[in-house]
Protein backbone atom coordinates (compact mmCIF):
# COMPACT_ATOMS: atom_id res chain seq x y z
CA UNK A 1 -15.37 -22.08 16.95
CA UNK A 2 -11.50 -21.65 16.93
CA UNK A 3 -9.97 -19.00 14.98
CA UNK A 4 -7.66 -20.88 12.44
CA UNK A 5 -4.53 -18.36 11.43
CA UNK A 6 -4.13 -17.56 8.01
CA UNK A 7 -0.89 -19.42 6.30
CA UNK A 8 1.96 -17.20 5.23
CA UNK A 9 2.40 -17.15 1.50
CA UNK A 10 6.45 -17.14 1.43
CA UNK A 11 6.39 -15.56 -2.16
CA UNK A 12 4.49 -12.32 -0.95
CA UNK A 13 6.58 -11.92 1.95
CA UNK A 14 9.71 -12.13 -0.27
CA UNK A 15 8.31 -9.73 -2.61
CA UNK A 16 7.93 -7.15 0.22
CA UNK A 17 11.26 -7.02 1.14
CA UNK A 18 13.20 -4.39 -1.09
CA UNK A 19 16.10 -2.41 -0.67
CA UNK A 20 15.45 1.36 0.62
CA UNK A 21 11.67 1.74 0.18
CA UNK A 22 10.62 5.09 0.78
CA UNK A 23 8.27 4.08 3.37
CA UNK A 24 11.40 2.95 5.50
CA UNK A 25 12.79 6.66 5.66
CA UNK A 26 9.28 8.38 7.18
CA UNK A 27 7.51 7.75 10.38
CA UNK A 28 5.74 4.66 9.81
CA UNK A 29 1.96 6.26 11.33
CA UNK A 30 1.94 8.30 7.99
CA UNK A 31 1.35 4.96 6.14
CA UNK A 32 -1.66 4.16 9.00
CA UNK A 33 -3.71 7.84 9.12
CA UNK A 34 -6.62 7.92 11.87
CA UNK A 35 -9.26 10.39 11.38
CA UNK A 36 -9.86 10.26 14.91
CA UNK A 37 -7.15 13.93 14.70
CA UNK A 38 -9.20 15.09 11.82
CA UNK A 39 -6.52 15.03 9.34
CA UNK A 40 -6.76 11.76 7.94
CA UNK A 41 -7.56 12.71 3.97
CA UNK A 42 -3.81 15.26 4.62
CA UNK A 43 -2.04 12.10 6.00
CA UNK A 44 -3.12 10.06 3.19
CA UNK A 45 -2.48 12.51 0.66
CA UNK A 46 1.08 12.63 1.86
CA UNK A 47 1.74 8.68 2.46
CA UNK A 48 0.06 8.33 -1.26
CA UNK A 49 2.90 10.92 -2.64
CA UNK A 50 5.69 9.24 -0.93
CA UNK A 51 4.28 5.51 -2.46
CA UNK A 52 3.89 7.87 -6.09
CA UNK A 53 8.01 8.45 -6.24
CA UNK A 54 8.68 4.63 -4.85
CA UNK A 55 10.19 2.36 -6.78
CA UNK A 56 8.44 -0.56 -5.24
CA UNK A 57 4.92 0.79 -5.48
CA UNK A 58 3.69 -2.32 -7.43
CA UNK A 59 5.48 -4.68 -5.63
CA UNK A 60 3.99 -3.13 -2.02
CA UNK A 61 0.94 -2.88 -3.56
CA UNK A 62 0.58 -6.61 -4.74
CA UNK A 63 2.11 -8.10 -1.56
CA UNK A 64 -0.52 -5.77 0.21
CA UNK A 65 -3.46 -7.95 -1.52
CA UNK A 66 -1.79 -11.02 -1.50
CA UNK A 67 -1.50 -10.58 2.14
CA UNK A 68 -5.25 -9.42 2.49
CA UNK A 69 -3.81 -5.83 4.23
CA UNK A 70 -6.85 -3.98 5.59
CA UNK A 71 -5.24 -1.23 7.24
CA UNK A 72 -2.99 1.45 5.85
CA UNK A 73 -1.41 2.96 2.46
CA UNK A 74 0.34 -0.16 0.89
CA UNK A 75 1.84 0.69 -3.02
CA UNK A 76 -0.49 4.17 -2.68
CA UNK A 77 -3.46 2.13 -2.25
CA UNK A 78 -5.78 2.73 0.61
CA UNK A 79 -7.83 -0.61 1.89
CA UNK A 80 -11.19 0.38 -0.42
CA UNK A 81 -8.85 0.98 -3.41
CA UNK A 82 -7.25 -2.50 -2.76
CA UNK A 83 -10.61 -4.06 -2.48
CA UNK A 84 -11.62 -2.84 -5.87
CA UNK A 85 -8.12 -4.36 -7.36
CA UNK A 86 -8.66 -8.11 -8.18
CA UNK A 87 -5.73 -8.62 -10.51
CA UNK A 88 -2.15 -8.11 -11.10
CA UNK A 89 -2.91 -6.22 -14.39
CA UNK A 90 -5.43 -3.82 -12.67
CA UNK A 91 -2.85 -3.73 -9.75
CA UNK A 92 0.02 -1.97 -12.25
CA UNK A 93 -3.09 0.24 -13.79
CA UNK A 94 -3.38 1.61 -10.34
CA UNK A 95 0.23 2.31 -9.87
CA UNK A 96 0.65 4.04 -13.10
CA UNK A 97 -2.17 6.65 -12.95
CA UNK A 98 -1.49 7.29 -9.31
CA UNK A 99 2.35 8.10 -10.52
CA UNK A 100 0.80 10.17 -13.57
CA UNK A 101 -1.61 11.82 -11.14
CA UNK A 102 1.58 12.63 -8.78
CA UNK A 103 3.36 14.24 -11.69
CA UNK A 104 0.66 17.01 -12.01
């Protein structure tokens, strides 16, 4: 059976492209932790802080679903917290308590 590529949705790939993300001023392997070095929960700690002071964290973090993203920290969502996130609504929940969690 041939594998049939998935179309790009132009309006998620436009949303994704903001002016300075955080993201864009760290080494991009923080956003993609491996816990083959051990230190995966550390690296996502840190890539979840950096997405916590972003001003695009609900825009990254929609465009992440949208786009079906299965690896990495997208908008300070890992891929099981994106699975659990079926709407925009629950999408800008997620944003605000991770921000309010960031604050402590």
């Amino acid at each position: 059976m041939a594998r049939t590529k998935r179309p790009v949705d132009r309006q998620a790939v436009t949303i994704i492209q903001v002016k300075d993300p955080l993201c864009a001023q760290t080494d991009p392997e923080m956003f993609f932790p491996s816990d083959s070095k051990g230190d995966g929960y550390t690296t996502t700690k840190y890539a979840k802080d950096i997405c916590a002071q972003c001003d695009y964290t609900v825009q990254c973090l929609i465009t992440a679903i949208m786009n079906k993203e299965e690896y990495g920290i997208w908008g300070g969502s890992s891929p099981r917290d994106r699975r659990a996130i079926k709407t925009r609504t629950q999408a800008i929940t997620f944003v605000k308590k991770l921000k309010d969690e960031r604050k402590k």
